[in-house]
Protein backbone atom coordinates (compact mmCIF):
# COMPACT_ATOMS: atom_id res chain seq x y z
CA UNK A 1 -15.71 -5.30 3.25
CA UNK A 2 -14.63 -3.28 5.70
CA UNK A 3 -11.34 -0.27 5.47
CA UNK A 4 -8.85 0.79 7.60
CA UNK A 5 -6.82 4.36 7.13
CA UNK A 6 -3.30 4.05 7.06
CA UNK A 7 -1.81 7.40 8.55
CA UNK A 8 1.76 6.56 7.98
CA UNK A 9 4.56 4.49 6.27
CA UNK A 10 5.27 2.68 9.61
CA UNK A 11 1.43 1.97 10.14
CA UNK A 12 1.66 0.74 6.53
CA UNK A 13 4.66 -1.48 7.70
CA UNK A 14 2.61 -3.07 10.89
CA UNK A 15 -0.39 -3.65 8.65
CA UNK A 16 1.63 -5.61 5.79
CA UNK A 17 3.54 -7.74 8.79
CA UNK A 18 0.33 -8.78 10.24
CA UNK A 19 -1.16 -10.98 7.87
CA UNK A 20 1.30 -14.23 8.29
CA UNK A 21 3.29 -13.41 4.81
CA UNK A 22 0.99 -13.02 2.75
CA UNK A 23 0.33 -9.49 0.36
CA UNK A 24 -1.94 -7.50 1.60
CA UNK A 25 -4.92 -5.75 0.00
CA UNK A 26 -5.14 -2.02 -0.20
CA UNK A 27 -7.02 0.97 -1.68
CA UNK A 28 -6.05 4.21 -3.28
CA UNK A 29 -8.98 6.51 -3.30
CA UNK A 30 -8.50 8.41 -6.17
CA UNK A 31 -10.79 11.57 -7.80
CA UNK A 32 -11.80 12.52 -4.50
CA UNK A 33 -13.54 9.55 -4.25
CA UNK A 34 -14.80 8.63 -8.09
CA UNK A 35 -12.45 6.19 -8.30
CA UNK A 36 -9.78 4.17 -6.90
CA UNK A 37 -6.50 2.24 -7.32
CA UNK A 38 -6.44 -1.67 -5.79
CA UNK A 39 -3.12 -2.68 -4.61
CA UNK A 40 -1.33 -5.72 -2.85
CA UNK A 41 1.91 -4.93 -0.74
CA UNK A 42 4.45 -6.84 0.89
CA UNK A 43 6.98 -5.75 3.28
CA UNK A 44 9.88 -7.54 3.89
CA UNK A 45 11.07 -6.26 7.46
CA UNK A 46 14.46 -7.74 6.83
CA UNK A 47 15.71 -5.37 4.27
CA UNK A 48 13.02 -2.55 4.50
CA UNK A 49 11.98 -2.83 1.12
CA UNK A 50 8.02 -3.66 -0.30
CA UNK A 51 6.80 -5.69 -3.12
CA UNK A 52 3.59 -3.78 -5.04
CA UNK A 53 1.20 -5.68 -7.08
CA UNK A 54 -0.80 -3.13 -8.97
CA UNK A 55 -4.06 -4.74 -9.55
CA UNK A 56 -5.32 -2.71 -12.72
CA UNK A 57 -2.40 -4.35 -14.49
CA UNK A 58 -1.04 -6.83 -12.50
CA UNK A 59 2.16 -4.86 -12.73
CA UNK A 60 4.92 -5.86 -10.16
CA UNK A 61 7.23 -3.38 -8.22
CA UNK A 62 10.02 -5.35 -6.11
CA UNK A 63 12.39 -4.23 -3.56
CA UNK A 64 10.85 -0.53 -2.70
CA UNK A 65 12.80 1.44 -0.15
CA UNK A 66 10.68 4.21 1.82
CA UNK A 67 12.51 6.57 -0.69
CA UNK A 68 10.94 4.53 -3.49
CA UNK A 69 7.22 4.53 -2.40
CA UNK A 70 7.37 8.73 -2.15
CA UNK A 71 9.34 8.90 -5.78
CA UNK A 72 7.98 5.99 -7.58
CA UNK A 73 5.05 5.42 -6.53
CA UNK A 74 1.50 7.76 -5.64
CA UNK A 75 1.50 5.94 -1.79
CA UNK A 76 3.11 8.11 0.32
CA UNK A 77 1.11 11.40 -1.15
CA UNK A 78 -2.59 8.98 -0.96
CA UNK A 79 -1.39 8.73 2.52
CA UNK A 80 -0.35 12.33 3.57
CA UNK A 81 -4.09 13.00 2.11
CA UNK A 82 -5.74 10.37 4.04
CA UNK A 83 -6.72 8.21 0.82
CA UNK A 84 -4.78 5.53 1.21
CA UNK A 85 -6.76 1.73 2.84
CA UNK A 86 -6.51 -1.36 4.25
CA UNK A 87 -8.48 -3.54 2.74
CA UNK A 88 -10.33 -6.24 5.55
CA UNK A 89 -12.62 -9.05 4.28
């Protein structure tokens, strides 16, 4: 499997539009590496929001706004630290 840093919320955007719909596979590295946090994300580009499946739990968090992912959610501060990955297969 191979990983690919997302820097920011836009690259986060192009990397959820480019896989024809579907959720998209990412990782959280968490512990400074001891662990980590599996995630699937959606963006929907027509009203700016994301869908999170949290894999641990199979949780579900619809209709994120940009404000969202930096107050609900630990994405935006994984990616300011450069922890947060695309998951390729």
């Amino acid at each position: 499997m191979q990983y690919k840093s997302i820097q920011s919320i836009q690259e986060l955007k192009v990397s959820c539009l480019s896989q024809q719909g579907d959720y998209v596979h990412f990782r959280m590295v968490l512990a400074g590496g001891l662990a980590y946090s599996s995630k699937r994300i959606l963006y929907d580009s027509g009203d700016n929001t994301f869908s999170i499946i949290n894999e641990i739990d199979e949780s579900y968090q619809d209709n994120l706004t940009e404000d969202d992912l930096k107050n609900k959610t630990m994405i935006v501060e994984a990616i300011e630290k450069k922890a947060f990955f695309e998951s390729r297969i």
